[in-house]
N, C-alpha and C. Protein backbone atom coordinates (compact mmCIF):
# COMPACT_ATOMS: atom_id res chain seq x y z
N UNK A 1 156.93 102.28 107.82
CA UNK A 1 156.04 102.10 106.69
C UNK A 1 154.81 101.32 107.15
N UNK A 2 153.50 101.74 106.69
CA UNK A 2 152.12 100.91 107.17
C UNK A 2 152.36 99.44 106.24
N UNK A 3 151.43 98.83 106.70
CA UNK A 3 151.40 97.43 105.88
C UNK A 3 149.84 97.52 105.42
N UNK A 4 150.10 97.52 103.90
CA UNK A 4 148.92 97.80 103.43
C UNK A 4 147.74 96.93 103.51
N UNK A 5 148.09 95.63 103.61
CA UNK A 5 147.16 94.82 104.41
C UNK A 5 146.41 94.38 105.67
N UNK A 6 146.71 95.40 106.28
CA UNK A 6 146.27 95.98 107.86
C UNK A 6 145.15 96.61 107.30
N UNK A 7 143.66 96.28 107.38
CA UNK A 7 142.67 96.44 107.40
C UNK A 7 141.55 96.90 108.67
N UNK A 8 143.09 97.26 109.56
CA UNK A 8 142.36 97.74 111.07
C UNK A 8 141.70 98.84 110.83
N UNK A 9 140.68 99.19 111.92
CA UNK A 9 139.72 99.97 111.67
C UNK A 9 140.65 101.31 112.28
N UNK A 10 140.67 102.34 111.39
CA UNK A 10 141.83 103.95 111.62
C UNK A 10 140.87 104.61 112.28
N UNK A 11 141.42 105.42 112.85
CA UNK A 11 140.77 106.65 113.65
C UNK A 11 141.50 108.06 113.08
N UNK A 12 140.85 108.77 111.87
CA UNK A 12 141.54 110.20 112.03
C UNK A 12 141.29 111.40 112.31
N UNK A 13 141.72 112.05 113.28
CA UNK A 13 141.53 113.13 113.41
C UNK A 13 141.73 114.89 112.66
N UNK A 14 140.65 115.46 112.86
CA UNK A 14 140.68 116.99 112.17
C UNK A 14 141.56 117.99 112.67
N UNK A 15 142.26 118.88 112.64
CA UNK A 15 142.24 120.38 113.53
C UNK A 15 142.64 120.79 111.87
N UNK A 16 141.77 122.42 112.53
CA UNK A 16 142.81 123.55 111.57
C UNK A 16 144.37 123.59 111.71
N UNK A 17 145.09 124.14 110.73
CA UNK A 17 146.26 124.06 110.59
C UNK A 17 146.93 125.66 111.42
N UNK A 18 147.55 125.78 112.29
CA UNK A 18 148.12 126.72 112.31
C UNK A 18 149.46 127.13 111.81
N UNK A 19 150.11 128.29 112.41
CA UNK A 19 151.62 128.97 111.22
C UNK A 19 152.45 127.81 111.68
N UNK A 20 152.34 126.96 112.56
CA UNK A 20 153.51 126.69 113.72
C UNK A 20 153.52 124.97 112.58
N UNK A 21 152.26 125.03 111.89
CA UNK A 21 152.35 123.59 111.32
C UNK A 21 153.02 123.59 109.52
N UNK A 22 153.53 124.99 109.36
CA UNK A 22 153.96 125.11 107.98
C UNK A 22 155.00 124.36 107.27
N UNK A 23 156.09 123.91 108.29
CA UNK A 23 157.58 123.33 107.25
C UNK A 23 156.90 121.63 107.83
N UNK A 24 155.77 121.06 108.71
CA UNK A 24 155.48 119.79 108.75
C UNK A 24 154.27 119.38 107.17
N UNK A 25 153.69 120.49 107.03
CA UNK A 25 152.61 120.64 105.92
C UNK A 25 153.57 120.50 104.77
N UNK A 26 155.02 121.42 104.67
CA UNK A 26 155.39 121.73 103.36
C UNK A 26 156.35 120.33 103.40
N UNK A 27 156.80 119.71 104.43
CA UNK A 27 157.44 118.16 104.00
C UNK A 27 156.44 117.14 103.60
N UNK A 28 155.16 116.88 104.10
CA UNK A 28 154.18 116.02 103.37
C UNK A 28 153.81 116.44 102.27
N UNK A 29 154.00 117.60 101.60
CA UNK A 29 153.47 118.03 100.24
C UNK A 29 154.79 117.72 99.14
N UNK A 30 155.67 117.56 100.15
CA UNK A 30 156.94 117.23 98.85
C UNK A 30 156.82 115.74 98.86
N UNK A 31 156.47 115.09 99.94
CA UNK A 31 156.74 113.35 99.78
C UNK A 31 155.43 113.08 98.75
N UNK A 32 154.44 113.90 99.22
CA UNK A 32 153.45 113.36 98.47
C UNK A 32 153.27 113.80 96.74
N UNK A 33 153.86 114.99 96.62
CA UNK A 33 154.29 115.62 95.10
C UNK A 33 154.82 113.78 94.65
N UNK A 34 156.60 113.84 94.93
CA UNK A 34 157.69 112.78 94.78
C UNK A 34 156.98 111.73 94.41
N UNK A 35 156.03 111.29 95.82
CA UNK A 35 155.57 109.89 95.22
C UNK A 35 154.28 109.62 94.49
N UNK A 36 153.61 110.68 94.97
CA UNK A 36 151.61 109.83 94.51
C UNK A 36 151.59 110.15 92.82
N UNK A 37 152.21 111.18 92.43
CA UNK A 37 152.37 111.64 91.17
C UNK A 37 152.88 109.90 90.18
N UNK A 38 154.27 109.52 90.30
CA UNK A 38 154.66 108.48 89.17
C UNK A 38 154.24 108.12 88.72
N UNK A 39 153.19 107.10 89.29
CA UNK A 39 152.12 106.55 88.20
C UNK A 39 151.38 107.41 87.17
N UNK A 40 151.23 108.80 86.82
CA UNK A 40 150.64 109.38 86.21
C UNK A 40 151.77 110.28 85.42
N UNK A 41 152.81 110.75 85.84
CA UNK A 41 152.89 112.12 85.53
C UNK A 41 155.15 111.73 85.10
N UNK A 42 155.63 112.14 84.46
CA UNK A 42 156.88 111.59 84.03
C UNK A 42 157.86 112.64 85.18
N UNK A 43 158.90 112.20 85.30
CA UNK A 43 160.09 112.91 86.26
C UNK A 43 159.96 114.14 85.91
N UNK A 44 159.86 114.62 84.87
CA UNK A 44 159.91 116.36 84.17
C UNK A 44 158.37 116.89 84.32
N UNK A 45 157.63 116.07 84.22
CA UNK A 45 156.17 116.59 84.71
C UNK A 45 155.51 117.44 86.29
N UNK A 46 155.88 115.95 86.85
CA UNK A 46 156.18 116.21 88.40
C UNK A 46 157.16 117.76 88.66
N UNK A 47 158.59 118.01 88.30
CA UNK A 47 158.83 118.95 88.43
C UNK A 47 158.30 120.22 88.07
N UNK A 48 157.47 120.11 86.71
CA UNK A 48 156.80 121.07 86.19
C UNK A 48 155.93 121.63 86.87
N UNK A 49 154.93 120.16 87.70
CA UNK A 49 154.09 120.84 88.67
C UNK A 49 154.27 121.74 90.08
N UNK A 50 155.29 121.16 90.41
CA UNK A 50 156.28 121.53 91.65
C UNK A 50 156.02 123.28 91.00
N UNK A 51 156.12 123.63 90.45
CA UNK A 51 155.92 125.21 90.01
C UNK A 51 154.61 126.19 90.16
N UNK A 52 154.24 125.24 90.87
CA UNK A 52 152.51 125.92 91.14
C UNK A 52 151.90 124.86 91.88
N UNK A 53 152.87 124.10 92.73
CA UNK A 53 152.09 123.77 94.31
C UNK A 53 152.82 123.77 95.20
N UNK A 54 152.33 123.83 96.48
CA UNK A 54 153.12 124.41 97.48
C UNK A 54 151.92 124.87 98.82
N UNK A 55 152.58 125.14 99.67
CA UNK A 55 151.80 125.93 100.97
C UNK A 55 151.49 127.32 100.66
N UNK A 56 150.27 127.44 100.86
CA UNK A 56 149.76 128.42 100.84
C UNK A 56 149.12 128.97 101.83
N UNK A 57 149.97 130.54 102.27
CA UNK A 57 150.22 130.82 104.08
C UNK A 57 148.65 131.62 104.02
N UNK A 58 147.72 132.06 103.18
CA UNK A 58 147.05 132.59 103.64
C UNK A 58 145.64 131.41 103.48
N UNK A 59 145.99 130.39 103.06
CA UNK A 59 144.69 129.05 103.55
C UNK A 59 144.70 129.35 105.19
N UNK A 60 146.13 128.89 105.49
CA UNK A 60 146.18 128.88 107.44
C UNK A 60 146.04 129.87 107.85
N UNK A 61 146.40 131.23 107.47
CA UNK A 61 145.90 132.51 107.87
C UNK A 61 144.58 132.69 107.86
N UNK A 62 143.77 132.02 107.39
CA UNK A 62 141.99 132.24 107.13
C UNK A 62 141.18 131.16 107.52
N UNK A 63 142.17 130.23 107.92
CA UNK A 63 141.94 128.88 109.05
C UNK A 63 140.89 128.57 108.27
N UNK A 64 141.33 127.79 107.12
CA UNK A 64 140.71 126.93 105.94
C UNK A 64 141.49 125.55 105.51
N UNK A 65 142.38 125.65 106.61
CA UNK A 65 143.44 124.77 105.87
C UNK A 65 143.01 123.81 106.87
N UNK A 66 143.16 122.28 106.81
CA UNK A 66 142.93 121.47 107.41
C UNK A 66 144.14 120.38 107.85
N UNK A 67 144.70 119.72 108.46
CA UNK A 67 145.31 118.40 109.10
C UNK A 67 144.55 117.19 109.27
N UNK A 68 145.14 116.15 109.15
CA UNK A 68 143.99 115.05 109.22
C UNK A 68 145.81 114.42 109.70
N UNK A 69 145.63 113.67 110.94
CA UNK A 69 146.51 112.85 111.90
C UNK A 69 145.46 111.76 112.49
N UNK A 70 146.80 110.72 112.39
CA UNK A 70 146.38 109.59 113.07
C UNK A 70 147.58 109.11 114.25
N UNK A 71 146.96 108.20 114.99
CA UNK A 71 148.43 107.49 115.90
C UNK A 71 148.61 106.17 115.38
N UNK A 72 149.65 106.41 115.16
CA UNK A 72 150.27 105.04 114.05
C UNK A 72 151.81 104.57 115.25
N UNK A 73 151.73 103.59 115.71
CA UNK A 73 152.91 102.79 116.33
C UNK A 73 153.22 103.90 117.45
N UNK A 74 151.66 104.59 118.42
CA UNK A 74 152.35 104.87 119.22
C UNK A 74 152.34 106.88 118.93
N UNK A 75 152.65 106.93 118.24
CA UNK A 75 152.88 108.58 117.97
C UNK A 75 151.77 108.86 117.06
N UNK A 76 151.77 110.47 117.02
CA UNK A 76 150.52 110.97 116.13
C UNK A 76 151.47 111.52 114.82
N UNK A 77 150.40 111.22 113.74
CA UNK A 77 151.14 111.34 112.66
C UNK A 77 150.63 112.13 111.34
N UNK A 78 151.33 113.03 110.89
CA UNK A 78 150.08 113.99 109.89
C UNK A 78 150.07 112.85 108.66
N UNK A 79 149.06 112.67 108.61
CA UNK A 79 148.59 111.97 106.79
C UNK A 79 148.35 112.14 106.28
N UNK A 80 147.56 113.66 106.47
CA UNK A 80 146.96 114.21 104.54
C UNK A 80 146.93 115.74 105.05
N UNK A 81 146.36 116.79 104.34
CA UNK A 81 146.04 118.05 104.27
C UNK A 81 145.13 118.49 102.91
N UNK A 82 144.72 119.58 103.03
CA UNK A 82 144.03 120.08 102.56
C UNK A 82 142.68 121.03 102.68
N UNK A 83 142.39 121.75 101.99
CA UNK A 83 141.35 122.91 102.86
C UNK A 83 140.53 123.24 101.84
N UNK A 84 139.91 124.42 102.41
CA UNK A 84 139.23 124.89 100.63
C UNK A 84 139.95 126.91 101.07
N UNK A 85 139.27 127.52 100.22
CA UNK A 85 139.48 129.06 99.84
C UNK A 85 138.27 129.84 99.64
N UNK A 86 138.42 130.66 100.63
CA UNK A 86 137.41 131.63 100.30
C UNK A 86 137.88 133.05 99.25
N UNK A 87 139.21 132.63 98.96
CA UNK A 87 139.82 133.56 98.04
C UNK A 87 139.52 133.10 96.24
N UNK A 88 140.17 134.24 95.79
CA UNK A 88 139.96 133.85 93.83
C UNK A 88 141.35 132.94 93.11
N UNK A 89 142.20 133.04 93.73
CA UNK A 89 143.34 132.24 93.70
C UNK A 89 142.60 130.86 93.66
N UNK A 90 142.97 129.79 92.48
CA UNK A 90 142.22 128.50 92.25
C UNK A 90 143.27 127.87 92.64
N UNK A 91 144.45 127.53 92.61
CA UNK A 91 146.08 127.07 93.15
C UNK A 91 146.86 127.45 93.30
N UNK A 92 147.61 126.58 94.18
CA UNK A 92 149.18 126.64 94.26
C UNK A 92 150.01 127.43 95.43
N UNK A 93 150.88 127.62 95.30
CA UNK A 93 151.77 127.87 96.99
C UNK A 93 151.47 129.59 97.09
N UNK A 94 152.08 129.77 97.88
CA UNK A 94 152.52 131.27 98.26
C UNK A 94 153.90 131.76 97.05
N UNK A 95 154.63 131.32 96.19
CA UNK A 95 155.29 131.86 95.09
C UNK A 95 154.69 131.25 93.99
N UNK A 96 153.22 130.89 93.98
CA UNK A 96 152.90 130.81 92.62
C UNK A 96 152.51 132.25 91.61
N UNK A 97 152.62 131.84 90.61
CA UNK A 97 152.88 133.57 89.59
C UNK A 97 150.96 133.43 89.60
N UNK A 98 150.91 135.03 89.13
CA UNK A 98 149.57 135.19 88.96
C UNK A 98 148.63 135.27 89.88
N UNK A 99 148.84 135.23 91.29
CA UNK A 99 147.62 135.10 91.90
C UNK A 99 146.49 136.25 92.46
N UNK A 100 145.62 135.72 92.75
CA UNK A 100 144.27 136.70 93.02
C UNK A 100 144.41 135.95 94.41
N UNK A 101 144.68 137.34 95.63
CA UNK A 101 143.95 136.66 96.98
C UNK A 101 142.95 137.52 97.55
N UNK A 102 141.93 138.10 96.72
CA UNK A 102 141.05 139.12 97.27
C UNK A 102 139.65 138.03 97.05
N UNK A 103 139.40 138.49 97.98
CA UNK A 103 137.96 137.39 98.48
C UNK A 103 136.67 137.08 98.00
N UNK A 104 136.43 135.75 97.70
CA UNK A 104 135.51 135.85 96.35
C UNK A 104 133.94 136.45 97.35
N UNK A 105 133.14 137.00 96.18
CA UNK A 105 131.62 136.92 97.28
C UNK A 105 131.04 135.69 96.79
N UNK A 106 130.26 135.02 97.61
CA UNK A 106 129.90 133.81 97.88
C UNK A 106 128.21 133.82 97.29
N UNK A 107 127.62 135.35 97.07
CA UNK A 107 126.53 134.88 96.39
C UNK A 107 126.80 134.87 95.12
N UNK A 108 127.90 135.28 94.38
CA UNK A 108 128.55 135.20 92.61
C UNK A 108 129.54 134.62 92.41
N UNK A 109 130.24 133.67 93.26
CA UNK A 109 131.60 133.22 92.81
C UNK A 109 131.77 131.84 93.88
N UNK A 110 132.32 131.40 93.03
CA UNK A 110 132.67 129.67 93.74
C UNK A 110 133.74 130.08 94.83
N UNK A 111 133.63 128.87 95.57
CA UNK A 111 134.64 128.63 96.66
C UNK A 111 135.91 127.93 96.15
N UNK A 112 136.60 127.77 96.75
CA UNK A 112 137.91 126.66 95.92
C UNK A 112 138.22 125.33 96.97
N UNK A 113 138.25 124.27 96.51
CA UNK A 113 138.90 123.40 97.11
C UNK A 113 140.33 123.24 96.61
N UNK A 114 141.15 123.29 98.18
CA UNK A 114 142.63 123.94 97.90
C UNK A 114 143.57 123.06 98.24
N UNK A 115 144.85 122.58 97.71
CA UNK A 115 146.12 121.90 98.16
C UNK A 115 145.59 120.56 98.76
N UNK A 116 145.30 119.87 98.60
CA UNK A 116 145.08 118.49 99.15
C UNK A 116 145.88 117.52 98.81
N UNK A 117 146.37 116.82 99.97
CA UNK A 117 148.27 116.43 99.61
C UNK A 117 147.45 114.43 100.78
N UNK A 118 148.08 114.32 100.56
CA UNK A 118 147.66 112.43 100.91
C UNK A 118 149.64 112.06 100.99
N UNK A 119 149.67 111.48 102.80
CA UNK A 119 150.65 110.78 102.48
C UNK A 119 151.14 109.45 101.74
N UNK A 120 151.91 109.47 101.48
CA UNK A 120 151.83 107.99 100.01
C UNK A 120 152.17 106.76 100.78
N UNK A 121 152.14 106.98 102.08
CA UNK A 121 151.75 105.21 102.66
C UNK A 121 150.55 105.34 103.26
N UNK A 122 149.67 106.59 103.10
CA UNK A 122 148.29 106.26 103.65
C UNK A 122 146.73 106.68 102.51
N UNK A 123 147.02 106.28 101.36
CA UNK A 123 146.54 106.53 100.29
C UNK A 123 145.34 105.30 100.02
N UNK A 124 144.12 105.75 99.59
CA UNK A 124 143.10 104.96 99.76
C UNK A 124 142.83 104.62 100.77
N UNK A 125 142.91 105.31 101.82
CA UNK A 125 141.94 105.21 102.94
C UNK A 125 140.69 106.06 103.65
N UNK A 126 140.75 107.22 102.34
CA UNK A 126 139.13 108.03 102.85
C UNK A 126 140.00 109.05 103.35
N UNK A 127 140.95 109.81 102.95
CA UNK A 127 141.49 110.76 103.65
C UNK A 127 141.20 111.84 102.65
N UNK A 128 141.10 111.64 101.27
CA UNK A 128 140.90 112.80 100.23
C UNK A 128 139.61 113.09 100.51
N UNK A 129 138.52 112.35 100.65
CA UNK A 129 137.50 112.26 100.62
C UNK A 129 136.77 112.26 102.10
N UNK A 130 137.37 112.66 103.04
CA UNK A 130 137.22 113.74 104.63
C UNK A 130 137.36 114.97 103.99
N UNK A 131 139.09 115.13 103.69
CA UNK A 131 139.28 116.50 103.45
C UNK A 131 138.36 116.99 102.09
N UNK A 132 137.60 117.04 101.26
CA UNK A 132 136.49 117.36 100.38
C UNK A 132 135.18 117.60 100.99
N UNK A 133 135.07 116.81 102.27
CA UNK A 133 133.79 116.92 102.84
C UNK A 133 133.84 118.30 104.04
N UNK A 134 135.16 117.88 104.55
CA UNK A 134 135.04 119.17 105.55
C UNK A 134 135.32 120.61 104.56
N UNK A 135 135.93 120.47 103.66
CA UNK A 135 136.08 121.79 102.42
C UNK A 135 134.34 122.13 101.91
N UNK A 136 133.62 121.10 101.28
CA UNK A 136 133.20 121.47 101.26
C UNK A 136 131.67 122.21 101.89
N UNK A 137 131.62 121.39 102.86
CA UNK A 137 130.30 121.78 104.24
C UNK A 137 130.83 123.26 104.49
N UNK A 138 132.21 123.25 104.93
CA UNK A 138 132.61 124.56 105.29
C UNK A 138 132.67 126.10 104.66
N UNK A 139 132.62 125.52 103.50
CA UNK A 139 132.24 126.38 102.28
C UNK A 139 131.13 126.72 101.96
N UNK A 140 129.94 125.22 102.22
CA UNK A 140 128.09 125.65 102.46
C UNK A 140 128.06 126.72 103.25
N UNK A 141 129.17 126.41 104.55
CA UNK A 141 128.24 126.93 105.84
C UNK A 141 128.42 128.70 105.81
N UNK A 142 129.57 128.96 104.80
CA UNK A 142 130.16 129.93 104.47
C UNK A 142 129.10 130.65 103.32
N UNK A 143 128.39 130.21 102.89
CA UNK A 143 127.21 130.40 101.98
C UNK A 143 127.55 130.63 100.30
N UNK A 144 128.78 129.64 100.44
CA UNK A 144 128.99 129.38 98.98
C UNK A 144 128.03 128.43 98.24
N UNK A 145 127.56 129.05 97.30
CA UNK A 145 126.58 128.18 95.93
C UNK A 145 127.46 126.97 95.34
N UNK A 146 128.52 127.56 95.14
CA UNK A 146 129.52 126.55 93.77
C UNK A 146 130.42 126.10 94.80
N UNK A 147 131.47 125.34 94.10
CA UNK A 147 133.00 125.20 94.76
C UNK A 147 133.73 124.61 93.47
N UNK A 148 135.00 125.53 93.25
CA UNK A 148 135.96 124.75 92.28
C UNK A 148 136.93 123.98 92.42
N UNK A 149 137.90 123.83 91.23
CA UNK A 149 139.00 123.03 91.99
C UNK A 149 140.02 123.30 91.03
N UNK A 150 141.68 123.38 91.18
CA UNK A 150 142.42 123.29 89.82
C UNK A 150 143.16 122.03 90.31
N UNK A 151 142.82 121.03 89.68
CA UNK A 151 143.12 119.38 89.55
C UNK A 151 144.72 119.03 88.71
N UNK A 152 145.42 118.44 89.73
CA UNK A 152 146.34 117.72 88.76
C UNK A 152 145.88 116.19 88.13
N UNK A 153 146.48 115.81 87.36
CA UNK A 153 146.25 114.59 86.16
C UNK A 153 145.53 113.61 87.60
N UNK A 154 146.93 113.14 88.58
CA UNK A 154 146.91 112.20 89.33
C UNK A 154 145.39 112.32 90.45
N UNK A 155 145.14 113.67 90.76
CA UNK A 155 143.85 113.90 91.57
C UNK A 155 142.49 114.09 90.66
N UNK A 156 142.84 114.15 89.31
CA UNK A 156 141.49 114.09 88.57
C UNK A 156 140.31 113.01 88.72
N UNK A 157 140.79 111.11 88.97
CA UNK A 157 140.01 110.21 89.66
C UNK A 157 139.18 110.62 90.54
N UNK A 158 139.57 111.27 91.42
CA UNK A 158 139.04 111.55 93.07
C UNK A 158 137.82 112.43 92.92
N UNK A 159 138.30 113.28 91.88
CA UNK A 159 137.66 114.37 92.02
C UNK A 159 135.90 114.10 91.43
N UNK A 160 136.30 113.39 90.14
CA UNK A 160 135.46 112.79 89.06
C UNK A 160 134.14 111.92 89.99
N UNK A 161 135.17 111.22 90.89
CA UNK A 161 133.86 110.43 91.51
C UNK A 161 133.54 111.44 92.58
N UNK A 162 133.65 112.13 93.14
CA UNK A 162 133.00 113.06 93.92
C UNK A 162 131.85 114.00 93.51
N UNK A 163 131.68 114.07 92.42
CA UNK A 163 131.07 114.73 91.16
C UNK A 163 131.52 115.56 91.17
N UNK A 164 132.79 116.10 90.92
CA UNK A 164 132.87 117.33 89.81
C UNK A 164 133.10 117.16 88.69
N UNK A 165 132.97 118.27 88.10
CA UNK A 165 133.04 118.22 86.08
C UNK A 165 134.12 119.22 85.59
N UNK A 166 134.87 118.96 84.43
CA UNK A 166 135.59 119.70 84.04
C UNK A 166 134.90 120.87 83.41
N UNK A 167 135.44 121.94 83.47
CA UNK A 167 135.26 122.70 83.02
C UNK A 167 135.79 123.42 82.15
N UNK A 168 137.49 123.30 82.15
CA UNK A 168 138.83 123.81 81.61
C UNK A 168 139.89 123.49 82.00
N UNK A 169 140.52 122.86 80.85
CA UNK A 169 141.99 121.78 80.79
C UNK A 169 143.39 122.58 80.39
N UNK A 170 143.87 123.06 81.06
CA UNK A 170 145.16 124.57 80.60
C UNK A 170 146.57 123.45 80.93
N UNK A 171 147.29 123.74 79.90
CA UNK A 171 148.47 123.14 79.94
C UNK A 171 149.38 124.16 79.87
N UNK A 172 150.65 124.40 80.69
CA UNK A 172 151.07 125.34 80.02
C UNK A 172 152.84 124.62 80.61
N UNK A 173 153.61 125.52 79.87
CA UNK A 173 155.23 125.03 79.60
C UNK A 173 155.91 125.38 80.75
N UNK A 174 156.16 124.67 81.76
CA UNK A 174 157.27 125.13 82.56
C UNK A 174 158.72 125.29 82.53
N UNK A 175 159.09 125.68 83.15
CA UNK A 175 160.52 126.54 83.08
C UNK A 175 161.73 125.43 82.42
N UNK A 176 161.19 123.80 83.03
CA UNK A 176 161.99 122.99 82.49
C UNK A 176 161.71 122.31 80.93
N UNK A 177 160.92 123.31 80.58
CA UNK A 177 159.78 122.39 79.28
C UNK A 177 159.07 121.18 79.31
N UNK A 178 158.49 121.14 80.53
CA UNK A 178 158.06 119.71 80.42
C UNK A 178 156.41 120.55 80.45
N UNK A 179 155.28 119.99 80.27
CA UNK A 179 153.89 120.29 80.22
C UNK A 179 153.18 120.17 81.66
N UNK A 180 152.63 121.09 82.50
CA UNK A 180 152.18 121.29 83.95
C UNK A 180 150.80 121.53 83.40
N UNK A 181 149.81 120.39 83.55
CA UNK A 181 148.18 120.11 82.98
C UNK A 181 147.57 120.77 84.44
N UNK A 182 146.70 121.78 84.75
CA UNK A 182 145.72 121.67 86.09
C UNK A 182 144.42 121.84 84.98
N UNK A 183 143.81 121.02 85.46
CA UNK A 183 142.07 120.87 85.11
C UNK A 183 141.40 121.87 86.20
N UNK A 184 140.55 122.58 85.26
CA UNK A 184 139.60 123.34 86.55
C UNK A 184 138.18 122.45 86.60
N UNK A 185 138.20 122.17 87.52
CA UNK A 185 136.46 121.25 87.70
C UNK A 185 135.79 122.44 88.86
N UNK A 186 134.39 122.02 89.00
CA UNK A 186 133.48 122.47 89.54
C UNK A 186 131.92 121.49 89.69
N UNK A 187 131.50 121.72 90.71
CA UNK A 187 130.35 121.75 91.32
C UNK A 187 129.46 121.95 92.24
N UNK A 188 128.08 122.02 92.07
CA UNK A 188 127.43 122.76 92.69
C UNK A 188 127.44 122.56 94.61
N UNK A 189 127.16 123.47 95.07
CA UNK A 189 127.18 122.85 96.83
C UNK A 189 125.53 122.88 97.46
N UNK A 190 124.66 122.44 96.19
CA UNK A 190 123.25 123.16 97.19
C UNK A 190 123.11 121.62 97.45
């Protein structure tokens, strides 16, 4: 466990994510579901969301997906993820219901900023806010106008001060009846 009062100066590093990094991606997305969520979201909520997040194999297939590692005591260590989408799919894993993965065009349709997961002993340290910057430059450089987002409760803060704006707040009933909120935000990339 870090000691949150270690104010040493971090060093983290980027790479794209490849296939070979999928069940290390899909265990930081469950610790970070489990924990960063509580403060916001009730035991039945959290599960609710669990229903529409997850790894999503064609981010790393389109090498959009990102890693952010540090060396912590010696070893290198994944601490966050996240990417953006050049697809119409706004969230969620590879078995989420509903999806669009046909490719948005970039002079009529936003980009997506996608799955961004923060390990929960390395939280508030500028790791959401790398992965937003490399999503979204990469998405400029890609000659996207817009970029969206579908926001859970707990990532709505982050997002807010980054400037995006809501646009549309969809709640809908999951399988366990508990209420799964994603906010769609957006803003501009010029």
């Amino acid at each position: 466990m870090t000691d949150p009062q270690d104010l040493s100066p971090l060093t983290f590093t980027c790479r794209t994510a490849q296939d070979t990094d999928t069940e290390v991606i899909r265990q930081l997305m469950q610790l970070s579901i489990a924990e960063n969520m509580k403060a916001f979201l009730t035991v039945g909520e959290i599960e609710a969301a669990k229903e529409t997040m997850g790894v999503d194999k064609t981010l790393i297939m389109d090498g959009t997906y990102f890693l952010i590692e540090t060396v912590h005591d010696g070893e290198l260590i994944l601490v966050g993820c996240g990417g953006w989408g050049k697809r119409k799919t706004l969230y969620g894993g590879d078995h989420t219901v509903g999806r669009d993965d046909s490719l948005s065009d970039p002079s009529i349709e936003a980009a997506r900023i996608r799955a961004m997961y923060t390990h929960p002993e390395w939280t508030r340290r500028g790791i959401g806010t790398l992965l937003l910057d490399l999503g979204e430059d990469a998405a400029r450089k890609a000659g996207f106008k817009t970029i969206e987002l579908g926001s859970t409760v707990p990532g709505e803060p982050l997002y807010l001060a980054r400037g995006y704006v809501e646009v549309e707040r969809k709640m809908e009933t999951a399988t366990n009846g508990s209420i799964n909120t994603v906010i769609k935000m957006m803003k501009p990339l010029a």
